[in-house]
N, C-alpha and C. Protein backbone atom coordinates (compact mmCIF):
# COMPACT_ATOMS: atom_id res chain seq x y z
N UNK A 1 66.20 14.17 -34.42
CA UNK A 1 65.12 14.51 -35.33
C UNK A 1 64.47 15.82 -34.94
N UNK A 2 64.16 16.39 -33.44
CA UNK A 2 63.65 17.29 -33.03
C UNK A 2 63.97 18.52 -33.45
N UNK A 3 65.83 18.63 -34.25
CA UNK A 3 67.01 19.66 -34.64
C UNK A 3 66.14 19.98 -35.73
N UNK A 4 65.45 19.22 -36.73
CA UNK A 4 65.14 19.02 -37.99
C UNK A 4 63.93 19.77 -38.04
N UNK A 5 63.23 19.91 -36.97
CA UNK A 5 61.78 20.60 -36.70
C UNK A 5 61.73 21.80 -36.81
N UNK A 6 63.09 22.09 -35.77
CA UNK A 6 63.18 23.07 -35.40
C UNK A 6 64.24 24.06 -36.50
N UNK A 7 64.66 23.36 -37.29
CA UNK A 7 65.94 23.94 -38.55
C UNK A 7 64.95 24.92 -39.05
N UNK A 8 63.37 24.80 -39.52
CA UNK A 8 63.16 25.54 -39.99
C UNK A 8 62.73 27.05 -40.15
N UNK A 9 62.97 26.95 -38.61
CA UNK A 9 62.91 28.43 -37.39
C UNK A 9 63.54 29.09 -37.11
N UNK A 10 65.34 28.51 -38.22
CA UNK A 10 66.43 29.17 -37.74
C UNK A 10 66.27 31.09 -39.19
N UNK A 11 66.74 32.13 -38.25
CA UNK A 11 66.59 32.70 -39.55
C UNK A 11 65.74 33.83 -38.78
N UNK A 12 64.81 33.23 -38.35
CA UNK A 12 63.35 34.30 -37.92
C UNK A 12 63.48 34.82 -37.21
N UNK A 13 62.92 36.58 -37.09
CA UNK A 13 62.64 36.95 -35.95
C UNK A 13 62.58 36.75 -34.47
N UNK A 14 62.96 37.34 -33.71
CA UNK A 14 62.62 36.71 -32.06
C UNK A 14 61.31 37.29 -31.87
N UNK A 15 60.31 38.36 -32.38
CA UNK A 15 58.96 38.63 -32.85
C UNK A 15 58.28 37.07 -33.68
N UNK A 16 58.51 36.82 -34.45
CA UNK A 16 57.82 35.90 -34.98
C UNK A 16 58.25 34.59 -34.46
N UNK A 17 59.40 34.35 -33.59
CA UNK A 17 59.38 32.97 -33.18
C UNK A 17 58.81 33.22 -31.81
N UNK A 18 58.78 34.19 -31.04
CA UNK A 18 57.64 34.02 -30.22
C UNK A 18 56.67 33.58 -30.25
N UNK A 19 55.89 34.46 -31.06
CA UNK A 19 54.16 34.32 -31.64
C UNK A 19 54.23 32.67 -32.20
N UNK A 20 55.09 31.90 -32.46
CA UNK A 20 55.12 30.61 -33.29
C UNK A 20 55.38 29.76 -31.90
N UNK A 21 55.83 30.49 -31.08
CA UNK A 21 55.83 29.47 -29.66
C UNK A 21 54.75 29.61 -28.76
N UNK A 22 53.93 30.72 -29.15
CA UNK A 22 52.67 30.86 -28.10
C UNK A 22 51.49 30.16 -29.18
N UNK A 23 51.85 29.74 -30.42
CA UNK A 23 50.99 29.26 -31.53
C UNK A 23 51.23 27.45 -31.11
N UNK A 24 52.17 27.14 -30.68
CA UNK A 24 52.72 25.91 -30.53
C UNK A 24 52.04 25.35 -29.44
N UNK A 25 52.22 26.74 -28.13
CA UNK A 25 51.87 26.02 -26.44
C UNK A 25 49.93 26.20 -26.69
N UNK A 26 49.76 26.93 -27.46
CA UNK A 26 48.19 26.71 -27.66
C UNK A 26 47.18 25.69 -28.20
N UNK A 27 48.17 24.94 -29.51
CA UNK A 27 48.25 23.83 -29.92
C UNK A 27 48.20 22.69 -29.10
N UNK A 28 49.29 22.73 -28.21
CA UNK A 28 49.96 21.50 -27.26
C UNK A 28 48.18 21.69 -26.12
N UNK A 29 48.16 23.22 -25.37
CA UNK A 29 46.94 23.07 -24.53
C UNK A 29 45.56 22.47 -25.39
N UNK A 30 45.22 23.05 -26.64
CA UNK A 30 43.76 22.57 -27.52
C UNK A 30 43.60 20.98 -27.42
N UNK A 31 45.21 20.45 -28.01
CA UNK A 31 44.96 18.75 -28.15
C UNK A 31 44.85 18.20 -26.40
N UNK A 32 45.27 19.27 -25.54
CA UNK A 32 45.12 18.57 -23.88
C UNK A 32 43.75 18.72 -23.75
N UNK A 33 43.13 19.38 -23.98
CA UNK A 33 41.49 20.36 -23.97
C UNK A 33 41.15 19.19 -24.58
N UNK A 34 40.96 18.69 -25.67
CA UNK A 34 40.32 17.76 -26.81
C UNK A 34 40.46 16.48 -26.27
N UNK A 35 41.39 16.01 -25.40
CA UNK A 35 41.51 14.42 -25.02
C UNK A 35 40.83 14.56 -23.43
N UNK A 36 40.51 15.47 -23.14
CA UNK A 36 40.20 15.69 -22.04
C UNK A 36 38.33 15.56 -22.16
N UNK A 37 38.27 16.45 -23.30
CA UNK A 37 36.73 16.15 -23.59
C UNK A 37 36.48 15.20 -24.15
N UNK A 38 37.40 14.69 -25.28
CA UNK A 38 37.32 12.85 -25.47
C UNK A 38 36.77 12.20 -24.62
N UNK A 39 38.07 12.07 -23.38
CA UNK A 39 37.74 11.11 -22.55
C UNK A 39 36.26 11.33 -21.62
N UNK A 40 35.69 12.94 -21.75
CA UNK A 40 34.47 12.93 -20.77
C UNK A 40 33.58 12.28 -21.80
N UNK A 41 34.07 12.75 -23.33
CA UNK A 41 32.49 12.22 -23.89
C UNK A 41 32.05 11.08 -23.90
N UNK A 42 33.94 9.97 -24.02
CA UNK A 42 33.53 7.92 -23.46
C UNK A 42 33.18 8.07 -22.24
N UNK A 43 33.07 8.43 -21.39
CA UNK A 43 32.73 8.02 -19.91
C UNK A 43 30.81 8.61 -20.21
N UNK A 44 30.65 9.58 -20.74
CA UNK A 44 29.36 10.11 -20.84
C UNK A 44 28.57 8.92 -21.79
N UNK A 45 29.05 8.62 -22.83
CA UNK A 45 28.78 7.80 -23.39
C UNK A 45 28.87 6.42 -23.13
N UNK A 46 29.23 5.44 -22.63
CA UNK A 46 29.62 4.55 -21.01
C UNK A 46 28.22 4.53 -20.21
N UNK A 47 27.73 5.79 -19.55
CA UNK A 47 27.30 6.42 -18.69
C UNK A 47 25.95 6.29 -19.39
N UNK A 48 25.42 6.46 -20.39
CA UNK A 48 24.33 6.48 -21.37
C UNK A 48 24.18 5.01 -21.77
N UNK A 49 25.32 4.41 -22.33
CA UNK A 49 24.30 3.34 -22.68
C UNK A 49 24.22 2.13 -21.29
N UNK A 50 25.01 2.47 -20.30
CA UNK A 50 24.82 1.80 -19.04
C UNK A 50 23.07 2.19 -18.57
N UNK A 51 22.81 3.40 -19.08
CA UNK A 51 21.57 3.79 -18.35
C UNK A 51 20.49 3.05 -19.39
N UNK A 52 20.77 3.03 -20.86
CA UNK A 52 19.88 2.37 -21.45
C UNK A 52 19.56 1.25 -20.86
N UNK A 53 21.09 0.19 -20.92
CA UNK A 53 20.64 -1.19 -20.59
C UNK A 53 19.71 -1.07 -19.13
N UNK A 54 19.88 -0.30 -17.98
CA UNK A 54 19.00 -0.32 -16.70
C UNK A 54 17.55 -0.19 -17.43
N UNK A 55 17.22 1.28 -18.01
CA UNK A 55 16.01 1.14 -18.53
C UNK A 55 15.02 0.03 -19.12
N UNK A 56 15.58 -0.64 -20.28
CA UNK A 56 15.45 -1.76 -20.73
C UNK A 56 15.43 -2.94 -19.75
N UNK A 57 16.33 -3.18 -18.79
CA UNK A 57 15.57 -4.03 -17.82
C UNK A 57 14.51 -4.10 -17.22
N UNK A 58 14.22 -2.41 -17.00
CA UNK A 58 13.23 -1.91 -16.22
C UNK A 58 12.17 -2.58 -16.89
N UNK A 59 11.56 -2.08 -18.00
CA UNK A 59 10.47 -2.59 -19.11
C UNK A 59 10.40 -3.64 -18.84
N UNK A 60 11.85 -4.49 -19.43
CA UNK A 60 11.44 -5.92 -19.18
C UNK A 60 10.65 -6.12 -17.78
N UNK A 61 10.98 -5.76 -16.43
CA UNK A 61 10.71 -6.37 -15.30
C UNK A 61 9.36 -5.66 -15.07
N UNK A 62 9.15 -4.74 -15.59
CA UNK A 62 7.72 -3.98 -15.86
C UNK A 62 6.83 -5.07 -16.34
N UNK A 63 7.01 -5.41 -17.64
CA UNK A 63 6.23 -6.12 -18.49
C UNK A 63 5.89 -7.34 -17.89
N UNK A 64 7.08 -8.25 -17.41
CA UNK A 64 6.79 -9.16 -16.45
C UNK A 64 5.85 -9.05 -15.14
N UNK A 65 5.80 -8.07 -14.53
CA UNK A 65 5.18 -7.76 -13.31
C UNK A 65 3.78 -7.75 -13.76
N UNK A 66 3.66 -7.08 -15.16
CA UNK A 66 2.50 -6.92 -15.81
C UNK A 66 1.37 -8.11 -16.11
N UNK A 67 2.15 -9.38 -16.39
CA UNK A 67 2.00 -10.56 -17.22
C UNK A 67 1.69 -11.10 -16.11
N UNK A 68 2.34 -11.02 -14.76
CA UNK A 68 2.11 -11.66 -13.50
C UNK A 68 0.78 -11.21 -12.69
N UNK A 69 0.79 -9.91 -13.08
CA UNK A 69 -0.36 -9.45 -12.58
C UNK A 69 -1.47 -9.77 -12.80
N UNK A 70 -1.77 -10.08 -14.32
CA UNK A 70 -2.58 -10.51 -14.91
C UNK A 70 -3.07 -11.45 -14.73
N UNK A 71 -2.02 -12.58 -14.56
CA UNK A 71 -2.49 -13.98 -14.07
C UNK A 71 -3.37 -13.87 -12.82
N UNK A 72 -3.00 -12.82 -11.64
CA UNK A 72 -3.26 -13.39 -10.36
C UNK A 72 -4.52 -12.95 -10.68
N UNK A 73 -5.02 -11.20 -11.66
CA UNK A 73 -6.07 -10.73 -11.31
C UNK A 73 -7.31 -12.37 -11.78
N UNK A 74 -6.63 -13.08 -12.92
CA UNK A 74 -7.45 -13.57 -13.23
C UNK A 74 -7.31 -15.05 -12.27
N UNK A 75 -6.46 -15.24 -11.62
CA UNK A 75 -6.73 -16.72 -10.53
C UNK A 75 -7.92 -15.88 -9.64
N UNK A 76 -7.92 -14.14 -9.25
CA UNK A 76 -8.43 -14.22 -8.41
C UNK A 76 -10.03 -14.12 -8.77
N UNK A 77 -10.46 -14.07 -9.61
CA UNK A 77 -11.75 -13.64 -10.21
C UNK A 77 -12.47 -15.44 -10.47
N UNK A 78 -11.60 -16.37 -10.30
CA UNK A 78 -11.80 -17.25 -11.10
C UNK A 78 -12.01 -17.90 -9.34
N UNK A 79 -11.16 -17.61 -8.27
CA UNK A 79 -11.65 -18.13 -6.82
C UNK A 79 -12.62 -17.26 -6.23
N UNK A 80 -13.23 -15.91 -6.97
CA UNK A 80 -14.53 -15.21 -6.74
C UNK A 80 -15.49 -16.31 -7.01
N UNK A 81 -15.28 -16.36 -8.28
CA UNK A 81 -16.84 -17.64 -9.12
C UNK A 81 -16.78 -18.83 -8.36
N UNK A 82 -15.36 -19.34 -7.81
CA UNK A 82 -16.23 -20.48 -7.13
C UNK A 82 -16.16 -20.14 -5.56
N UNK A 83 -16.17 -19.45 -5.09
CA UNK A 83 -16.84 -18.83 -3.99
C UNK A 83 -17.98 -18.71 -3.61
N UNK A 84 -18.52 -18.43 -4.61
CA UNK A 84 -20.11 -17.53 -5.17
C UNK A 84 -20.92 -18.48 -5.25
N UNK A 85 -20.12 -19.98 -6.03
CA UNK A 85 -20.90 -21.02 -6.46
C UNK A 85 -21.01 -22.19 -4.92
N UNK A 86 -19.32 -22.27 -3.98
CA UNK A 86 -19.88 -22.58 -3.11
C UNK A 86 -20.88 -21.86 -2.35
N UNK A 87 -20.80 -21.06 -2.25
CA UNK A 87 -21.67 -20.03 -1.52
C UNK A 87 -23.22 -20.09 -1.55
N UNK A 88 -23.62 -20.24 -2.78
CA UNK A 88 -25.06 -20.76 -3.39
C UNK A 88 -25.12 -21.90 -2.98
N UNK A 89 -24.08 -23.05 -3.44
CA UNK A 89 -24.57 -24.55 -3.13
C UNK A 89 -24.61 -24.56 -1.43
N UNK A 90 -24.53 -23.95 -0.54
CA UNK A 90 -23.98 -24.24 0.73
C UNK A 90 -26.04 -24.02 1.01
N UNK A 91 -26.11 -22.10 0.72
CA UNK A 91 -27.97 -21.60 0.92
C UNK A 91 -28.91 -22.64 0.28
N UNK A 92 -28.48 -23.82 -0.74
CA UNK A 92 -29.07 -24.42 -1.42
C UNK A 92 -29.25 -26.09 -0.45
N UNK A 93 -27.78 -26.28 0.25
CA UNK A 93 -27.98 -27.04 1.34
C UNK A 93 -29.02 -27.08 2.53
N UNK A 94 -28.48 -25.84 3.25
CA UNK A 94 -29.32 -24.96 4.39
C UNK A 94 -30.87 -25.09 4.31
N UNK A 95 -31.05 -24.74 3.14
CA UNK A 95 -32.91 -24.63 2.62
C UNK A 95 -33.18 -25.98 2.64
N UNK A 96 -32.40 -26.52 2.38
CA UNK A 96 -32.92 -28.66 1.95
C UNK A 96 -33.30 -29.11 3.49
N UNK A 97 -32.11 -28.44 4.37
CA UNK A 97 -31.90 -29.12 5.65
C UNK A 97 -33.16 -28.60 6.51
N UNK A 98 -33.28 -27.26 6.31
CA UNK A 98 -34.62 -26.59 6.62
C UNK A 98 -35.95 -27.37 6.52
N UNK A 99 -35.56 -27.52 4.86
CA UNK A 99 -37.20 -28.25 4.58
C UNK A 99 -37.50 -29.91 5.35
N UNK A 100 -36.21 -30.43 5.40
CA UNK A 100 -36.04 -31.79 5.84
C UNK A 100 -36.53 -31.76 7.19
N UNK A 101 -35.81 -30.77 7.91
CA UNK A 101 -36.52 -30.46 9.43
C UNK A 101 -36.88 -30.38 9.85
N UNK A 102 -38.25 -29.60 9.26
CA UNK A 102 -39.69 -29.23 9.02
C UNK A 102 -40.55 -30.11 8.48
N UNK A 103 -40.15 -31.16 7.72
CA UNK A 103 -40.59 -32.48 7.33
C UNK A 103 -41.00 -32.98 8.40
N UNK A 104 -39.50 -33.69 9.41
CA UNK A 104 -39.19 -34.40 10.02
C UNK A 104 -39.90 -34.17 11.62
N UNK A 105 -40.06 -32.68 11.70
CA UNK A 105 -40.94 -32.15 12.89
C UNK A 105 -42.35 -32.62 12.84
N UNK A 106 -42.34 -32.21 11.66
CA UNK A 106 -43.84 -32.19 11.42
C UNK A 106 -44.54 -33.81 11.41
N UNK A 107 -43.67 -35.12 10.86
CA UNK A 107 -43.85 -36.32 10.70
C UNK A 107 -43.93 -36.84 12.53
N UNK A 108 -42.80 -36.16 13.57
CA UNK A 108 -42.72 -36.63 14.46
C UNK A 108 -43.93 -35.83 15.32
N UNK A 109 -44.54 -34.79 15.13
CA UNK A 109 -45.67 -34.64 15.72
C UNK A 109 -47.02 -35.67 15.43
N UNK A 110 -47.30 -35.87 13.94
CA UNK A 110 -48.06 -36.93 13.60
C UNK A 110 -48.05 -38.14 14.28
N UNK A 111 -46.85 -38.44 14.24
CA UNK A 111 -46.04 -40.09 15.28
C UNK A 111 -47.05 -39.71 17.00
N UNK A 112 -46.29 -38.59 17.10
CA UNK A 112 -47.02 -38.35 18.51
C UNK A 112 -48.42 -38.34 18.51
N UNK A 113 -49.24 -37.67 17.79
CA UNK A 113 -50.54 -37.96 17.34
C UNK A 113 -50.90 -39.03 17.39
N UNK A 114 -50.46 -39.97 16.59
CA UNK A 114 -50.52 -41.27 16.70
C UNK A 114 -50.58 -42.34 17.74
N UNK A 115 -49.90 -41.91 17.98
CA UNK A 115 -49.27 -42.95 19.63
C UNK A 115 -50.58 -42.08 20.81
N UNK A 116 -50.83 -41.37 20.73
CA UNK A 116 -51.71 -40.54 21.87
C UNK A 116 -53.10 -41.32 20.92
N UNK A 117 -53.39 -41.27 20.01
CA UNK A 117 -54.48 -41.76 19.62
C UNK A 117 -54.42 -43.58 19.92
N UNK A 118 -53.15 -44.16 20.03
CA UNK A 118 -53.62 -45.75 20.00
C UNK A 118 -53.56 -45.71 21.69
N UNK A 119 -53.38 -44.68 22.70
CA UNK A 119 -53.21 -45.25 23.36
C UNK A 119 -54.46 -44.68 24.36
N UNK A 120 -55.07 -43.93 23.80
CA UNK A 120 -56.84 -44.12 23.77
C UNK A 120 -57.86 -45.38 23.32
C-alpha cells in the first residue's frame, strides 16, 4: 500500500520531491511536538485537578476545625460561668462561716460570762 502513496511522486522533480520530503519530516516532527504537548497538557491537567481535590479537602478540614473550634470556645465560656458561680457560692460560704464564728465566739464568751457570774 505504501507503493500507492508514493505512485503519486513518481514524475517530479528531485527539486520538488525534496521540498515534499522536508514538508513530510516536518509533518512527522509537528504531530511528535503535538503528542508530546498532549501528553504534558493530561499530566498538567491530572496535576490540577489532583490539586483541586487537596484544596477542597483543605476547606473541608478548615471548616471542620472551625465548627470544632467553636464548640470548645463555647464549652469554654460556659466552664468560665460556672467557675464564677462556684466561685461566688464558695465567698458566699466563707462569709456564713465567718458570721457563724463570730456568732459562736461571741455566744461562748457570754457562756464564760456566765459561768464566772454563777460561780460568784
Amino acid at each position: 500500500m505504501s507503493w500507492a502513496v508514493e505512485e503519486w511522486k513518481e514524475g517530479l522533480s528531485p527539486r520538488v520531491l525534496q521540498k515534499i520530503h522536508e514538508l513530510e519530516s516536518q509533518v512527522d516532527k509537528l504531530k511528535k511536538e503535538r503528542q508530546q504537548r498532549q501528553f504534558q497538557f493530561e499530566s498538567l491537567e491530572a496535576a490540577l485537578q489532583k490539586q483541586k481535590q487537596k484544596v477542597e479537602n483543605e476547606k473541608n478540614e478548615a471548616a471542620t476545625l472551625k465548627r470544632e473550634n467553636q464548640s470548645l470556645m463555647e464549652l469554654c465560656d460556659s466552664l468560665e460561668k460556672a467557675k464564677q458561680k462556684i466561685s461566688h457560692d464558695l465567698q458566699v460560704k466563707e462569709s456564713q462561716v465567718n458570721i457563724q464564728s463570730g456568732q459562736l465566739n461571741s455566744s461562748k464568751k457570754d457562756i464564760e460570762r456566765l459561768e464566772q457570774e454563777l460561780k460568784r
